[in-house]
C-alpha atoms as a PDB file:
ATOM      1  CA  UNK A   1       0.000   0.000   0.000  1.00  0.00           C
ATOM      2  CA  UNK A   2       2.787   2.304   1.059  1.00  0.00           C
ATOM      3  CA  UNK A   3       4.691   1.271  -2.150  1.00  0.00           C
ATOM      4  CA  UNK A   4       1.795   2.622  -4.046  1.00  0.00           C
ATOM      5  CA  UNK A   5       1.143   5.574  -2.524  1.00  0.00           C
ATOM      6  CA  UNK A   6       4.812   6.492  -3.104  1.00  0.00           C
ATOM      7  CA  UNK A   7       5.065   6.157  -6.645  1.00  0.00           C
ATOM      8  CA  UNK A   8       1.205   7.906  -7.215  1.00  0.00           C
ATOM      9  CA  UNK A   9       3.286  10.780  -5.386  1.00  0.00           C
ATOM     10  CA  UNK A  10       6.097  10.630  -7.457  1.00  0.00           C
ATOM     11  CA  UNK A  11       3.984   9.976 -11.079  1.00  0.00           C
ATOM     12  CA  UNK A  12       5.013   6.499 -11.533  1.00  0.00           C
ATOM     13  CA  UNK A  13       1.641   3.807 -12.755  1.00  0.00           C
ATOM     14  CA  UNK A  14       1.902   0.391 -10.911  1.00  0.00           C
ATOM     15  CA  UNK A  15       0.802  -2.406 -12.926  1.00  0.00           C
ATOM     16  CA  UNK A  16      -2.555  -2.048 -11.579  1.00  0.00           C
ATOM     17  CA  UNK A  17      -3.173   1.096 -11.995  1.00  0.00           C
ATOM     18  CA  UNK A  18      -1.804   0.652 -15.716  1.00  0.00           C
ATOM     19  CA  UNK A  19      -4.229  -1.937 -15.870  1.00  0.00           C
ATOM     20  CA  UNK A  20      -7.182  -0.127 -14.828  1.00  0.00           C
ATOM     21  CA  UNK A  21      -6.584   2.728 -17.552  1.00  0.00           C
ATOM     22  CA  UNK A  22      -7.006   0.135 -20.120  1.00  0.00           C
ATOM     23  CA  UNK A  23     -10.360  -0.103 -22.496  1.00  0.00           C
ATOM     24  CA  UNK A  24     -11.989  -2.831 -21.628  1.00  0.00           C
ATOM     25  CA  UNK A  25     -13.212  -2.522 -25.551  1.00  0.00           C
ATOM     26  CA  UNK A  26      -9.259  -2.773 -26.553  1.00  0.00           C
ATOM     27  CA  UNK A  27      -8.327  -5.551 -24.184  1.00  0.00           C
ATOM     28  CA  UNK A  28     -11.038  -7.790 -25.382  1.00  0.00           C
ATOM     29  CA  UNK A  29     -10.228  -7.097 -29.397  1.00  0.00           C
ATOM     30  CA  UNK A  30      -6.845  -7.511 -28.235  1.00  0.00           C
ATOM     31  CA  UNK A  31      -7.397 -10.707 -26.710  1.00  0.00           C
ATOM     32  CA  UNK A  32      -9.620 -11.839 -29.257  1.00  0.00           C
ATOM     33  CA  UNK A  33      -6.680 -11.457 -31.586  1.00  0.00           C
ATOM     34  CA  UNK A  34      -4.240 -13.571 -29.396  1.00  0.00           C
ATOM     35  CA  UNK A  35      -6.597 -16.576 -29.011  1.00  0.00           C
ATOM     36  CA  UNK A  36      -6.430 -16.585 -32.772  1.00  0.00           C
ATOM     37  CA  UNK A  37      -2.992 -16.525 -32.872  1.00  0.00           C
ATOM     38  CA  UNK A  38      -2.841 -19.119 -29.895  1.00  0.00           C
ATOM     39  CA  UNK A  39      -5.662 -21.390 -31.084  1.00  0.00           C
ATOM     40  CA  UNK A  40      -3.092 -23.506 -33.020  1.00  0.00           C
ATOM     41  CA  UNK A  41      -0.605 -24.085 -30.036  1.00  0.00           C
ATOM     42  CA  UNK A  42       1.831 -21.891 -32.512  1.00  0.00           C
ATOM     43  CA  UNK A  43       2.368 -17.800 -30.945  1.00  0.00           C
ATOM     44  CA  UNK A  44       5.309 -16.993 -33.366  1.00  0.00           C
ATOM     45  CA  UNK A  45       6.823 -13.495 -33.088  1.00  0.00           C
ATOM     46  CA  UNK A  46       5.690 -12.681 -36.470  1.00  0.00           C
ATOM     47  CA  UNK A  47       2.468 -13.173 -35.322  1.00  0.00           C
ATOM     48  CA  UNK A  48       3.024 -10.434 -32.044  1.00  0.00           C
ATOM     49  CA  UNK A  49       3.831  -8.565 -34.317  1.00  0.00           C
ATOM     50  CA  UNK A  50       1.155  -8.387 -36.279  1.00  0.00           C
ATOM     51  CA  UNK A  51      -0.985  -8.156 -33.628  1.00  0.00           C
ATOM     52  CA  UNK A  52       0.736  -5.289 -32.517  1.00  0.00           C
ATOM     53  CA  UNK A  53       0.288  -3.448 -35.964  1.00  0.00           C
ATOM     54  CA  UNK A  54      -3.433  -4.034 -36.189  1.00  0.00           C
ATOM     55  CA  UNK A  55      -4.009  -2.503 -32.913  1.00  0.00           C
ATOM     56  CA  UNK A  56      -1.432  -0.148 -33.850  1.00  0.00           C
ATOM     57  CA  UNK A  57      -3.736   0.886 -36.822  1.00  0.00           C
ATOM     58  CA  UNK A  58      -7.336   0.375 -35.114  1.00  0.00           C
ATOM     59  CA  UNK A  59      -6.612   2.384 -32.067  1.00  0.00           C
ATOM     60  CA  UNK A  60      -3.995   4.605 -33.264  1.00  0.00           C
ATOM     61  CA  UNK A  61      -1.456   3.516 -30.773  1.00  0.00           C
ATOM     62  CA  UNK A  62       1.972   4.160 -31.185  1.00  0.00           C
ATOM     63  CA  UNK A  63       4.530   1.132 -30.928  1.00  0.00           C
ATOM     64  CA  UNK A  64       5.089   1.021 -27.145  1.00  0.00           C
ATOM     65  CA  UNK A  65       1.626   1.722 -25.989  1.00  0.00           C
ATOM     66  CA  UNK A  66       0.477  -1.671 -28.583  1.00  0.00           C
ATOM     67  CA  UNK A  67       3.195  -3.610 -27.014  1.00  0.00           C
ATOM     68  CA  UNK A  68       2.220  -3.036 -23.261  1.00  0.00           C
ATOM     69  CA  UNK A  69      -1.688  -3.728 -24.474  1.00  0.00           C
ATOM     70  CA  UNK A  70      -0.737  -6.430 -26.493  1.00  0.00           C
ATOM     71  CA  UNK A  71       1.280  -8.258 -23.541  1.00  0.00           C
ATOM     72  CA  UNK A  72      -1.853  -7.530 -21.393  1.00  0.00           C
ATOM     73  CA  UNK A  73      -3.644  -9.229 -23.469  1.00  0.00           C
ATOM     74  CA  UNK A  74      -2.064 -12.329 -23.698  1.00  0.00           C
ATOM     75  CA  UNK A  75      -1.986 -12.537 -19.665  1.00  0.00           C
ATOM     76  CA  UNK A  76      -5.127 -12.131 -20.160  1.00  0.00           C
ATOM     77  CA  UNK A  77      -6.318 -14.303 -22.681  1.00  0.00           C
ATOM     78  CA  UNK A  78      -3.822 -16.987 -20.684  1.00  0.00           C
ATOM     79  CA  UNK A  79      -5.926 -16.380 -17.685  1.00  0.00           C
ATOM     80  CA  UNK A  80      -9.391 -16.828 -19.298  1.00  0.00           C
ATOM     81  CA  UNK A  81     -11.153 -20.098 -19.097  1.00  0.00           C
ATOM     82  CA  UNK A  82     -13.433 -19.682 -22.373  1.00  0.00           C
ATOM     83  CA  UNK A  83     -13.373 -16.441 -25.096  1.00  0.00           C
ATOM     84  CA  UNK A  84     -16.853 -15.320 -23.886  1.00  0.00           C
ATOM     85  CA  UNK A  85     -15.307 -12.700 -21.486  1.00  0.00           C
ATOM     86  CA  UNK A  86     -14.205 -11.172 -24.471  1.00  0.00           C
ATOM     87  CA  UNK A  87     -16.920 -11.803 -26.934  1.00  0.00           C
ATOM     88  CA  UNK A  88     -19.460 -10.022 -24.716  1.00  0.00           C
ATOM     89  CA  UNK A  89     -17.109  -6.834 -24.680  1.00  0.00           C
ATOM     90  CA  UNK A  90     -17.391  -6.887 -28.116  1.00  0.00           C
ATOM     91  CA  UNK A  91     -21.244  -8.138 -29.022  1.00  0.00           C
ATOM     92  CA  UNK A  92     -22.613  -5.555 -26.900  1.00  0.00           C
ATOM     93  CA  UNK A  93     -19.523  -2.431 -27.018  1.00  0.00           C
ATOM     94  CA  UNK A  94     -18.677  -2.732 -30.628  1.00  0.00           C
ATOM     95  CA  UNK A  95     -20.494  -1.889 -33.805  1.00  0.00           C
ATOM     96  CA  UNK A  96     -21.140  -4.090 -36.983  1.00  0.00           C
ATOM     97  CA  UNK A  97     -18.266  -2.713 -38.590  1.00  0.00           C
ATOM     98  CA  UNK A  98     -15.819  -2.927 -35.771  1.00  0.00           C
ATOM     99  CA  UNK A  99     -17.466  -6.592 -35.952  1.00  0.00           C
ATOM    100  CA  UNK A 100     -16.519  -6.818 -38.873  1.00  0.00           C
ATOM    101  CA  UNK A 101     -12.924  -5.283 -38.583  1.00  0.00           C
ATOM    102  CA  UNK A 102     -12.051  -7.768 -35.799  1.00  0.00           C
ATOM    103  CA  UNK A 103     -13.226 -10.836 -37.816  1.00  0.00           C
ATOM    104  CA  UNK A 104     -10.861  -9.454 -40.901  1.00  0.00           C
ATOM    105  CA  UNK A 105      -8.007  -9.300 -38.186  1.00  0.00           C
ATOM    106  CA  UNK A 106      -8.541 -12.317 -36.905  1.00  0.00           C
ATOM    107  CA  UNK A 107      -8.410 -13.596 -40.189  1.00  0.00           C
ATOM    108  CA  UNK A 108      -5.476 -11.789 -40.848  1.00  0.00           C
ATOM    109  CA  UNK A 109      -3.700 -13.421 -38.059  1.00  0.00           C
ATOM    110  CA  UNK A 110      -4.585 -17.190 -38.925  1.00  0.00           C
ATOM    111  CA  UNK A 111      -3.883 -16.931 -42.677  1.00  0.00           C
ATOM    112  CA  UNK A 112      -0.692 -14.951 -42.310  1.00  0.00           C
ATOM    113  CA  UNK A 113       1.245 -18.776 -41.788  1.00  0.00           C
ATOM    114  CA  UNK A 114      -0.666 -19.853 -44.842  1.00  0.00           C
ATOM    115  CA  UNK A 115      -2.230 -22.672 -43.359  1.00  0.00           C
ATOM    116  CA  UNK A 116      -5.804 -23.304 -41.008  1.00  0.00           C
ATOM    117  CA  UNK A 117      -6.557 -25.984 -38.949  1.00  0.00           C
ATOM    118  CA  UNK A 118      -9.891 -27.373 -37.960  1.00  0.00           C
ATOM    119  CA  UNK A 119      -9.265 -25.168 -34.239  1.00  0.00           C
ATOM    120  CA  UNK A 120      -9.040 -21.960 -36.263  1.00  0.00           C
ATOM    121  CA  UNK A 121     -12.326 -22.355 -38.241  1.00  0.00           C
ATOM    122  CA  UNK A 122     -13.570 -23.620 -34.767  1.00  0.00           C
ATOM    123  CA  UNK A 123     -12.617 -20.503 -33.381  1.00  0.00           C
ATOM    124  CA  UNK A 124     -13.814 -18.621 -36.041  1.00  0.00           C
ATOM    125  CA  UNK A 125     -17.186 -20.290 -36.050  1.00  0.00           C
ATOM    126  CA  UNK A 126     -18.000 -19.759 -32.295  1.00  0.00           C
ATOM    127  CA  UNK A 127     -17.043 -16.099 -32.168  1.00  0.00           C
ATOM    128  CA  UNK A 128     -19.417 -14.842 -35.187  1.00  0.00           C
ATOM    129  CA  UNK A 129     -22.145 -16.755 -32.989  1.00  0.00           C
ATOM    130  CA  UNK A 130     -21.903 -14.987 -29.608  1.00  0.00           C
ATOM    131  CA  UNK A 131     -21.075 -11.216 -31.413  1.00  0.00           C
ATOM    132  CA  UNK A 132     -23.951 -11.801 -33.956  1.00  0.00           C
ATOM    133  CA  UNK A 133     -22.320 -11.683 -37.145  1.00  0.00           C
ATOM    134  CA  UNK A 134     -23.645 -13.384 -39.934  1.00  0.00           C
ATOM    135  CA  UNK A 135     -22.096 -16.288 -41.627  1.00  0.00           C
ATOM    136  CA  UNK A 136     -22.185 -14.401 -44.758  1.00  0.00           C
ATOM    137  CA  UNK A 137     -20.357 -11.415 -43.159  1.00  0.00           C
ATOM    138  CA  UNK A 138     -17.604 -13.541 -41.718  1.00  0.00           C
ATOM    139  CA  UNK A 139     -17.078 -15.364 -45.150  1.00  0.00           C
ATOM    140  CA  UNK A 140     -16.774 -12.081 -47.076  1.00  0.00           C
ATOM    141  CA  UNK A 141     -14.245 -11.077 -44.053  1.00  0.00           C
ATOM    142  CA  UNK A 142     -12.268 -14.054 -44.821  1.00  0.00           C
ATOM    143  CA  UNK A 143     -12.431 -13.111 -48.588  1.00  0.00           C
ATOM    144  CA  UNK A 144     -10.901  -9.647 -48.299  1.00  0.00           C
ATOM    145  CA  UNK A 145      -8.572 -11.108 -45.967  1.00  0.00           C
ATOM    146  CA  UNK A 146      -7.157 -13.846 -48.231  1.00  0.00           C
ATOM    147  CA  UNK A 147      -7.105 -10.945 -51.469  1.00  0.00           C
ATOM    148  CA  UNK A 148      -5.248  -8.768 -49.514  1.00  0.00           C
ATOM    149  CA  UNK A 149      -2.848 -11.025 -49.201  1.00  0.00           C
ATOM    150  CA  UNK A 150      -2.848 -12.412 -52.603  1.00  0.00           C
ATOM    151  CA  UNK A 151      -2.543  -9.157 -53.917  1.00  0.00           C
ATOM    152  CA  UNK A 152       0.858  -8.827 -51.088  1.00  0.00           C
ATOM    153  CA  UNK A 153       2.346 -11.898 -52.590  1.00  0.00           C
END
C-alpha cells in the first residue's frame, strides 16, 4: 500500500493502476486477436507482431503503448477459461463494422502462416455466434482477408 502511494506521489503507474486505464473494448479485441494466434498451439513473433500493428492501426497507438496492451492481453487471454469474457465486450460495445474489422483481423492473423486448422475455423465459427455476425459477413471477411494477401504476394 505504502509502495503505491509512493510512486502515485512521485507519477510512476503500478501495474494495476496501468491496468485499470485500459479499455476494456481494446483488451477484449486484443485478446480476441491472441486466441487466434494461440488457437493452433503456434504464438510466433511474427504473429506479435502483427498483432501489434493491427491494434497499432485500429486504435492509433503508437509502438510502445500496442506492445504493453498487447502483452496484457495475452496474460489475459492466458488467464481466461473460455473467449466469452471477451466476446461479450465486443457483441454488446462494438459496432457491426468494428465486428466486422475484428473478424478481418482475426483472419489476418490465422492466414498470415498460410495454413488453417480445424481449431481456427472452430474458433472462427463460435465467435461470429456470440457477437452476432452473420455467416455471410464472416465469409466475405475471410475473402478480403485472403485478397489482400494475394494481392501482397
Amino acid at each position: 500500500m505504502l509502495d503505491r502511494i509512493l510512486k502515485k506521489l512521485a507519477g510512476t503507474d503500478s501495474t494495476e493502476e496501468a491496468q485499470e486505464k485500459t479499455d476494456p473494448g481494446q483488451l477484449a479485441y486484443t485478446a480476441l486477436l491472441v486466441e487466434a494466434a494461440r488457437i493452433d498451439e503456434s504464438y510466433t513473433e511474427t504473429e506479435a507482431g502483427l498483432i501489434d500493428q493491427l491494434i497499432m492501426r485500429e486504435f492509433s497507438l503508437d509502438a510502445e503503448a500496442a506492445g504493453a496492451l498487447r502483452r496484457e492481453a495475452e496474460k489475459a487471454q492466458a488467464e481466461a477459461t473460455d473467449i466469452y469474457r471477451f466476446s461479450s465486450v465486443v457483441k454488446n460495445g462494438f459496432s457491426p463494422e468494428e465486428k466486422i474489422e475484428l473478424l478481418e483481423g482475426m483472419w489476418e492473423i490465422i492466414l498470415s502462416d498460410n495454413q488453417t486448422d480445424k481449431y481456427e475455423e472452430m474458433i472462427m465459427r463460435r465467435l461470429i455466434g456470440l457477437i452476432y455476425v452473420s455467416d455471410q459477413d464472416s465469409a466475405r471477411a475471410r475473402q478480403r482477408v485472403e485478397a489482400r494477401i494475394s494481392e501482397q504476394s
